[in-house]
Protein backbone atom coordinates (compact mmCIF):
# COMPACT_ATOMS: atom_id res chain seq x y z
CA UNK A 1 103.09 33.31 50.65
CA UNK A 2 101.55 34.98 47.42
CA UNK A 3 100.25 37.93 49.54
CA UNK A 4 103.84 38.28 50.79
CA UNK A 5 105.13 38.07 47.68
CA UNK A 6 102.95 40.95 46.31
CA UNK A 7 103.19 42.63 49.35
CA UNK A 8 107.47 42.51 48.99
CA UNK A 9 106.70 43.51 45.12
CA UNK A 10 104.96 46.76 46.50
CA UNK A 11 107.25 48.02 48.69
CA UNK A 12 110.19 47.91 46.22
CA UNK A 13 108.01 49.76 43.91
CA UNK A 14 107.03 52.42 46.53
CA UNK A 15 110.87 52.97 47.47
CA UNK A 16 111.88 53.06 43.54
CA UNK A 17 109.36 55.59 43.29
CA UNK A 18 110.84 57.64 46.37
CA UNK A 19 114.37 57.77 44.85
CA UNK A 20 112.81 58.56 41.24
CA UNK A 21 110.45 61.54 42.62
CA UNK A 22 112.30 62.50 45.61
CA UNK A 23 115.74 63.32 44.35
CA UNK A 24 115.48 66.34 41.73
CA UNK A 25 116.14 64.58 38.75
CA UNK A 26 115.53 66.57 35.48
CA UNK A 27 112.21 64.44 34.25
CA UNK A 28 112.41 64.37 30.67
CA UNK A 29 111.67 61.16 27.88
CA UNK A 30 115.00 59.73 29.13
CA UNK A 31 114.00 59.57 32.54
CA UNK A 32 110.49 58.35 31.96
CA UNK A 33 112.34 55.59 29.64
CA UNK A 34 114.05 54.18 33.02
CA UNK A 35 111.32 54.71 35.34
CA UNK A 36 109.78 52.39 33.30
CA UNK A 37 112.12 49.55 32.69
CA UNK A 38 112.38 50.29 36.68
CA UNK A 39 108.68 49.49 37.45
CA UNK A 40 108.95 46.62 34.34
CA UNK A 41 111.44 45.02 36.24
CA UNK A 42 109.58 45.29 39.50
CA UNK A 43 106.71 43.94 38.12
CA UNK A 44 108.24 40.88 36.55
CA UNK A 45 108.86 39.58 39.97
CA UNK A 46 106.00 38.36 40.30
CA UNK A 47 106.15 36.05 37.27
CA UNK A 48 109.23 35.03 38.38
CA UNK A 49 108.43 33.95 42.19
CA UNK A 50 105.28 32.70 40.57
CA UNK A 51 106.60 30.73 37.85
CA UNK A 52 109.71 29.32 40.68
CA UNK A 53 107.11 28.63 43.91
CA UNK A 54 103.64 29.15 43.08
CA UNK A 55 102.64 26.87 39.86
CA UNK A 56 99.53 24.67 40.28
CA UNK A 57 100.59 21.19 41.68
CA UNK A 58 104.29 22.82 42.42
CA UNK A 59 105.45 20.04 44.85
CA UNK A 60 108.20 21.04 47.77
CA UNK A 61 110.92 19.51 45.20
CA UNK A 62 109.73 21.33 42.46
CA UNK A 63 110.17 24.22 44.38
CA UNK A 64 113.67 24.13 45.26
CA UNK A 65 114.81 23.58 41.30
CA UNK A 66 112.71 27.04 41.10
CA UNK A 67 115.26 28.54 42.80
CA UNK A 68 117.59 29.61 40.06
CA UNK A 69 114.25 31.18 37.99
CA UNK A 70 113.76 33.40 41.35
CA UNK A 71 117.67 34.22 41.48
CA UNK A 72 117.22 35.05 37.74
CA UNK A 73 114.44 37.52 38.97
CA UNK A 74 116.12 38.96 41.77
CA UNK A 75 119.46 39.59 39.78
CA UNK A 76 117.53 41.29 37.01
CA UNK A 77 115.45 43.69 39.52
CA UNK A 78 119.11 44.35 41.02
CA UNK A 79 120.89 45.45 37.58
CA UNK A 80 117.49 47.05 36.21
CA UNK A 81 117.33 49.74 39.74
CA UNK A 82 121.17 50.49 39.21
CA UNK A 83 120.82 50.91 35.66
CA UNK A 84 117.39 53.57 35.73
CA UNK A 85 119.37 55.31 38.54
CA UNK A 86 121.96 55.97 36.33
CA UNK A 87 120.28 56.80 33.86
CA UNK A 88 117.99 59.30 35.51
CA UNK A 89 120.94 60.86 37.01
CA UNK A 90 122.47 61.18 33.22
CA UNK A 91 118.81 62.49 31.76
CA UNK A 92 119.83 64.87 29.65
CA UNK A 93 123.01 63.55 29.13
CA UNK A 94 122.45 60.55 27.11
CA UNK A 95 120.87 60.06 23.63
CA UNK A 96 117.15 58.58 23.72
CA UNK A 97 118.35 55.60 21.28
CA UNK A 98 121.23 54.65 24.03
CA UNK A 99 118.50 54.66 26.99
CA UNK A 100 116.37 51.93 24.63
CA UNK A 101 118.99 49.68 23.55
CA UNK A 102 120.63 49.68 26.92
CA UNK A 103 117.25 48.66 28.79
CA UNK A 104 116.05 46.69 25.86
CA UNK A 105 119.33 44.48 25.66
CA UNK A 106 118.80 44.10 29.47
CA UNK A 107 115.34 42.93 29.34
CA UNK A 108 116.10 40.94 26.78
CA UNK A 109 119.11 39.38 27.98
CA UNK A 110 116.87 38.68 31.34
CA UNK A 111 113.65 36.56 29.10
CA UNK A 112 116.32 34.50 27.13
CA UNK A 113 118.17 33.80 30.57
CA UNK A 114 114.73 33.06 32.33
CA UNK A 115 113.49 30.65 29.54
CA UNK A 116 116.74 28.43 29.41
CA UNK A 117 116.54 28.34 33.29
CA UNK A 118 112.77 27.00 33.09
CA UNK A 119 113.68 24.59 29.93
CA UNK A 120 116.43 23.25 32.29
CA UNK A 121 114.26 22.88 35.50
CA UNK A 122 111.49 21.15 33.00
CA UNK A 123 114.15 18.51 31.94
CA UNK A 124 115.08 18.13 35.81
CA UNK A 125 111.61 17.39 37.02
CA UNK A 126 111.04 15.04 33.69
CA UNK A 127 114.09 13.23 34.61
CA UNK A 128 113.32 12.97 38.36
CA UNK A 129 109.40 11.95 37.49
CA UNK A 130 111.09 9.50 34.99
CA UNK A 131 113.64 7.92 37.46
CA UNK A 132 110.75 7.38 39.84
CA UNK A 133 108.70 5.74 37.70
CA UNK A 134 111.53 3.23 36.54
CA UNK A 135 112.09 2.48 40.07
CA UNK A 136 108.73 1.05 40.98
CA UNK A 137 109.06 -2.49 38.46
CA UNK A 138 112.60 -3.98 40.67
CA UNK A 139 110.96 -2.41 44.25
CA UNK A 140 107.53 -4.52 43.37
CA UNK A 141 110.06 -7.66 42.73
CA UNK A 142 112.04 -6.83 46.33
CA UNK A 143 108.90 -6.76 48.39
CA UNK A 144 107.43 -9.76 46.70
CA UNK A 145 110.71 -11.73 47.15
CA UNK A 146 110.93 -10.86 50.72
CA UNK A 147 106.94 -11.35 51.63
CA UNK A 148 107.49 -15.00 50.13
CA UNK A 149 110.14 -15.94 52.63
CA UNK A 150 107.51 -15.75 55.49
CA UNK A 151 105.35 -18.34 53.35
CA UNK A 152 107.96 -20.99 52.89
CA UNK A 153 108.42 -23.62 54.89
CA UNK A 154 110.96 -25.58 53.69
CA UNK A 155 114.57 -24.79 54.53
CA UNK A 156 116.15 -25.46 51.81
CA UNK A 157 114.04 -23.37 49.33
CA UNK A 158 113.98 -20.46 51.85
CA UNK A 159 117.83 -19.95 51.41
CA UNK A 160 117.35 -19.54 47.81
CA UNK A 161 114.83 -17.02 47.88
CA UNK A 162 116.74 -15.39 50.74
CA UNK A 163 119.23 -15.19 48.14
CA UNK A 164 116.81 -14.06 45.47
CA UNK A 165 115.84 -11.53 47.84
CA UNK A 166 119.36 -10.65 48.64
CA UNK A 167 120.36 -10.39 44.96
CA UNK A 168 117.15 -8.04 44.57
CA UNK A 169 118.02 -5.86 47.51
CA UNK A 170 121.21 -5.08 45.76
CA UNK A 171 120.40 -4.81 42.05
CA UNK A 172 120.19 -1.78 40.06
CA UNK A 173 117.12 -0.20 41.09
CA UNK A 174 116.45 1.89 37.99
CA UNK A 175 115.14 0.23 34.70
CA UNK A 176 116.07 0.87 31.54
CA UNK A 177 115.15 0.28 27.38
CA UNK A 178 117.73 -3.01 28.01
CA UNK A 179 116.19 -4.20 31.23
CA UNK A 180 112.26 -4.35 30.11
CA UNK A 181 112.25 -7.69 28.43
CA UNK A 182 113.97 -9.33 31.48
CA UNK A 183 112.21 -7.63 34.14
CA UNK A 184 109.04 -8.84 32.23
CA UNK A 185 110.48 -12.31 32.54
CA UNK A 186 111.22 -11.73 35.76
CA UNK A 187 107.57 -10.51 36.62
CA UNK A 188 105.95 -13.22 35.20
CA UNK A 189 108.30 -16.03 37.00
CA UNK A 190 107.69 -13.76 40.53
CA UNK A 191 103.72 -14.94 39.48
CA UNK A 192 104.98 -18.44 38.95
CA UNK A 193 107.38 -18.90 42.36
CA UNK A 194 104.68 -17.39 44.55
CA UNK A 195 101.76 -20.34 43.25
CA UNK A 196 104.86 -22.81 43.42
CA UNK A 197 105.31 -21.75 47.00
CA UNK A 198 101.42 -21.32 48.11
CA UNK A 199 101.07 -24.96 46.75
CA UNK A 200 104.28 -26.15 48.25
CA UNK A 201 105.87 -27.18 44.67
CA UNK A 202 109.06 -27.41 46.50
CA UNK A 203 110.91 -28.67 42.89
CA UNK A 204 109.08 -26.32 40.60
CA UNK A 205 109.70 -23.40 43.51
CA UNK A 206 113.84 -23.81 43.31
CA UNK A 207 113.95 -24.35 39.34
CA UNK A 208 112.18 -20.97 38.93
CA UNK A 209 114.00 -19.39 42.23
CA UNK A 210 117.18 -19.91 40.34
CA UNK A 211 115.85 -19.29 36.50
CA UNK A 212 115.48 -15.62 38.21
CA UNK A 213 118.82 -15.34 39.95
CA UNK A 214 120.38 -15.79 36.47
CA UNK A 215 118.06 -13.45 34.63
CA UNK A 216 118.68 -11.11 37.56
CA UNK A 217 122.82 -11.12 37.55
CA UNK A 218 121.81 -10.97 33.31
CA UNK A 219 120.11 -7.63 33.38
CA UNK A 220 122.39 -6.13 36.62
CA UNK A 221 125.53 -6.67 33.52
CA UNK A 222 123.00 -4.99 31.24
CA UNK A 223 122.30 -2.30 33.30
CA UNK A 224 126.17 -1.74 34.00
CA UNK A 225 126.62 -1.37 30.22
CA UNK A 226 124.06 0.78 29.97
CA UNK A 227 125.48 3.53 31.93
């Protein structure tokens, strides 16, 4: 995809090229000053596709919230070929001074836009890598619940961790500053019901069972006041 990329990069410079030595435009410093903003703005591309597609460890994700830095790319080669078309046609025409400021400002204009863009897709992939991570605590207490319900023999206790399973089916999956003391607790009494279970401490099993239910409809209110 990189040698594609390059390769697309070349041919846009070849047909800018045509246009600028093909058609008879008078070739003095005004011209030369848009040719090469033109070929500037070619070149960048390949920051841009590389910065949106091609970064080391980009994952497919990551790739699609590079999107906008490519369309920020594209737009800019776009507006940068109209512009030194213009202004080759006008060389001549238009003060030195009004060529630089024009294709400065653009340029410019372009990097500030860029950098926001890449800021925001930073924040995006922190927040998405964050609300992964927070995930993983309440899934670990979900698959533990259930796996004990194959290990229980007694009917009465397997209702309540059905329902302890239930109630951590349907919880608030994501963790937050709030939650981490009573998922802790609610860790360290998952390591308590499962040895009350493996034993078969039936009595010790159900106090814990519903110690967590509590703690679990706790942080679920704690989590809704959160947001």
């Amino acid at each position: 995809m990189k040698v594609k990329t390059a390769l697309a990069v070349i041919a846009v410079a070849a047909v800018f090229s045509l246009v600028a030595f093909a058609v008879p435009f008078m070739r003095n410093e005004g011209f030369w000053i848009a040719y090469g903003f033109g070929m500037i703005a070619i070149a960048a591309q390949l920051y841009f596709f590389q910065s949106a597609f091609f970064r080391p460890g980009t994952s497919a994700k990551s790739r699609v919230y590079g999107f906008p830095v490519a369309r920020i790319g594209v737009i800019y080669l776009v507006v940068q070929f109209v512009v030194s078309v213009g202004e080759m046609l006008l060389a001549g025409q238009v003060p030195l001074w009004v060529y630089l400021v024009l294709n400065g400002a653009t340029l410019a204009f372009v990097l500030v836009g860029g950098l926001a863009v890449e800021t925001a897709r930073g924040e995006v992939e922190k927040q998405d890598a964050r609300g992964r991570a927070d995930t993983s605590s309440m899934q670990k207490l979900r698959i533990e619940a259930e796996g004990l319900l194959s290990r229980c023999d007694d009917a009465a206790l397997r209702q309540e961790l059905s329902q302890l399973a239930t109630a951590l089916r349907f919880s608030d999956p994501v963790s937050c500053e709030a939650t981490v003391l009573l998922e802790g607790g609610l860790a360290a009494d998952m390591l308590t019901l499962r040895f009350a279970v493996v034993t078969g401490n039936i009595a010790s099993a159900s106090i814990v069972t519903q110690r967590m239910l509590a703690n679990l409809k706790e942080r679920n209110n704690l989590c809704r006041l959160s947001k």
